[in-house]
C-alpha atoms as a PDB file:
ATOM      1  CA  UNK A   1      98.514  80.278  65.937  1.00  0.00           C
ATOM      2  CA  UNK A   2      97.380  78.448  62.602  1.00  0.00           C
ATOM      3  CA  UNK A   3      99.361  78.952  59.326  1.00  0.00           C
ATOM      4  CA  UNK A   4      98.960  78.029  56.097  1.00  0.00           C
ATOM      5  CA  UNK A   5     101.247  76.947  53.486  1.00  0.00           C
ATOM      6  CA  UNK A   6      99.762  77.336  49.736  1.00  0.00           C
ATOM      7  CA  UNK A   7     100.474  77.669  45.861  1.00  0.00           C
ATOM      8  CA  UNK A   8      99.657  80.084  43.296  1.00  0.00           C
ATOM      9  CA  UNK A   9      99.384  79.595  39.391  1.00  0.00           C
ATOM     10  CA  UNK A  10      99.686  82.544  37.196  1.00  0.00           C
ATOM     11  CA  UNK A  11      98.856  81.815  33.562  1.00  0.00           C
ATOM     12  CA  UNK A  12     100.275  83.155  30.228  1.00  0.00           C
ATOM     13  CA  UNK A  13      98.749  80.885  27.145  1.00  0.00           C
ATOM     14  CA  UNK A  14      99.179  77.248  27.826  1.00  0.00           C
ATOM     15  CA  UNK A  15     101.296  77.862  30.456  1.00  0.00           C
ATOM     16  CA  UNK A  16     101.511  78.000  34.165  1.00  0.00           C
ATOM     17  CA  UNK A  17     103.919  79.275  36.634  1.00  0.00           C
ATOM     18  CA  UNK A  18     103.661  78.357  40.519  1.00  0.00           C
ATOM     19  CA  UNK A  19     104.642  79.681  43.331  1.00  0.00           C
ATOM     20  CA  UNK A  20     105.088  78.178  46.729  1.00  0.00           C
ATOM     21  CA  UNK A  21     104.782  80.615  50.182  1.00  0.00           C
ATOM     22  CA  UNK A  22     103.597  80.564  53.696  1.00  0.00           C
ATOM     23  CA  UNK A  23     101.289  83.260  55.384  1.00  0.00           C
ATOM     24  CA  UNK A  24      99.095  83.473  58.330  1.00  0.00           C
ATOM     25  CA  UNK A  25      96.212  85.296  56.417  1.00  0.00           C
ATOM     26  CA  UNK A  26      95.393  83.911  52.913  1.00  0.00           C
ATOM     27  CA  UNK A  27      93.193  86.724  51.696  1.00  0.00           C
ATOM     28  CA  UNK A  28      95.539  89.330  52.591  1.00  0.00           C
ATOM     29  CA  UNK A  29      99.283  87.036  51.342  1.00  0.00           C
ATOM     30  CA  UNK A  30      97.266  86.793  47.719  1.00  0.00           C
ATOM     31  CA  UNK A  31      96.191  90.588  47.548  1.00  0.00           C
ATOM     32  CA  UNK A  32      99.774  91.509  48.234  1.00  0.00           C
ATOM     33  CA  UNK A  33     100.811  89.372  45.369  1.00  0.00           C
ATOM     34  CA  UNK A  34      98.125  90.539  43.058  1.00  0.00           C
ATOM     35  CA  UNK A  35      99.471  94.361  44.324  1.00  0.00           C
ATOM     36  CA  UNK A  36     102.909  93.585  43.621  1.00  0.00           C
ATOM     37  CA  UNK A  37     104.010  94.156  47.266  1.00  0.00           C
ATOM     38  CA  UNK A  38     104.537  90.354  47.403  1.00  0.00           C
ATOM     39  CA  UNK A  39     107.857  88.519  46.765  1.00  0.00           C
ATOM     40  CA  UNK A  40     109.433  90.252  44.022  1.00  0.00           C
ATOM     41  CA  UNK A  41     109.005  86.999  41.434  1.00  0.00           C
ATOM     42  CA  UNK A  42     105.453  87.358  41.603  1.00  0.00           C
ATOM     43  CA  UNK A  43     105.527  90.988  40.681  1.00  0.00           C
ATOM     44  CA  UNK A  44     103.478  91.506  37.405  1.00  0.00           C
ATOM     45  CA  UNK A  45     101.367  88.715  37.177  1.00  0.00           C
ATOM     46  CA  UNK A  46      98.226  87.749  38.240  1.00  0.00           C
ATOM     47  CA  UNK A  47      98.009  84.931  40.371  1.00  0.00           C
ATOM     48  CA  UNK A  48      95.241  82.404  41.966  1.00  0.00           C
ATOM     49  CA  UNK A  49      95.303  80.244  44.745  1.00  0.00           C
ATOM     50  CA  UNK A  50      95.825  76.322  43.413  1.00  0.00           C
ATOM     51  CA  UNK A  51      96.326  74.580  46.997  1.00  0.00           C
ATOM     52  CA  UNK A  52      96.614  75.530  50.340  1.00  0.00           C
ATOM     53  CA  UNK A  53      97.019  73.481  53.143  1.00  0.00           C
ATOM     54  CA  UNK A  54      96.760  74.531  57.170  1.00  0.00           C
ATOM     55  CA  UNK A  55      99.142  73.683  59.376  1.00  0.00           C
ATOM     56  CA  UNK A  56      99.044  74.105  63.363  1.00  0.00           C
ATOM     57  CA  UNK A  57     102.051  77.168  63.269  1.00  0.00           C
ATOM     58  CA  UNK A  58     104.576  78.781  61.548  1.00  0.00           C
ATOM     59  CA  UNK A  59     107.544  76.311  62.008  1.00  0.00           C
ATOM     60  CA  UNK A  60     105.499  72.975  60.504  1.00  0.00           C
ATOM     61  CA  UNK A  61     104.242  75.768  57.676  1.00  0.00           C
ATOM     62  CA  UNK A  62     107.866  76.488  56.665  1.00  0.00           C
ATOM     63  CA  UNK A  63     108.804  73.002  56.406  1.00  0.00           C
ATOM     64  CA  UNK A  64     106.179  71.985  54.624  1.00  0.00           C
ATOM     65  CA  UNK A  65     106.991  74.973  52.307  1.00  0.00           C
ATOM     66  CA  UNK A  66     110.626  73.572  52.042  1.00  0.00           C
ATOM     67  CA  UNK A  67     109.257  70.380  51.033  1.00  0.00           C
ATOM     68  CA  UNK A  68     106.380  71.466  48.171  1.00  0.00           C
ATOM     69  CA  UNK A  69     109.305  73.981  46.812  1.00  0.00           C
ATOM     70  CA  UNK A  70     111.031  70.985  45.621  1.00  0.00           C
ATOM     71  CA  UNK A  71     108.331  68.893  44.589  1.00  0.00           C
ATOM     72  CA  UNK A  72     107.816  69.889  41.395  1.00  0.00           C
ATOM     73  CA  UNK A  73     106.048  66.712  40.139  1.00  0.00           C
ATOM     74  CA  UNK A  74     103.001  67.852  42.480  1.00  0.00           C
ATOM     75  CA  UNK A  75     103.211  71.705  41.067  1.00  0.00           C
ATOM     76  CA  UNK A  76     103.234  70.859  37.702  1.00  0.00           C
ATOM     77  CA  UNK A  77     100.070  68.097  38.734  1.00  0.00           C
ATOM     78  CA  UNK A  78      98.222  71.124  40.067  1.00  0.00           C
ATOM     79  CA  UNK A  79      98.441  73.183  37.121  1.00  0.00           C
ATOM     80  CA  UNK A  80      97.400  70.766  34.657  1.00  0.00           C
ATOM     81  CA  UNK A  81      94.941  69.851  36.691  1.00  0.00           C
ATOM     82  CA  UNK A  82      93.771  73.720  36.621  1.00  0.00           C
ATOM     83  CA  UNK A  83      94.053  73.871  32.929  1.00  0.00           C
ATOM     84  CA  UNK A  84      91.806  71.120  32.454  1.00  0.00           C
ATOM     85  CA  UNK A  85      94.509  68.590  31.148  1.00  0.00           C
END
């Protein structure tokens, strides 16, 4: 069973948050967020999908997740590269 591992940008101003997670349906993980039924520091924003990448099941998904958590270099990359910077 695929999974996918992906990050989210919510912006206020100039500014964008991320947010780094793991689902096995895309469509549905970013509704929930959006719905505020998703991870509680997403609640109250609205959020769009920056990345994603698919990974072959849930274990490489999860480590990958470990790994873009603390990559902040690359989040920060993304969301500039959003904003048109």
């Amino acid at each position: 069973m695929s999974a996918f591992v992906y990050v989210l940008g919510s912006f206020a101003g100039k500014t964008c948050r991320t947010y780094v997670g793991w689902t096995d349906d895309l469509d549905k993980r970013l509704t929930a967020h959006n719905n505020g039924s998703g991870a509680k520091s997403t609640r109250g924003r609205i959020w769009f999908l920056l990345y994603a990448e698919k990974h072959a099941g849930r274990g490489a998904a999860m480590s990958r997740e470990w790994h873009l958590k603390r990559d902040r270099a690359f989040r920060k990359q993304l969301a500039a590269t959003t904003l048109g910077r």
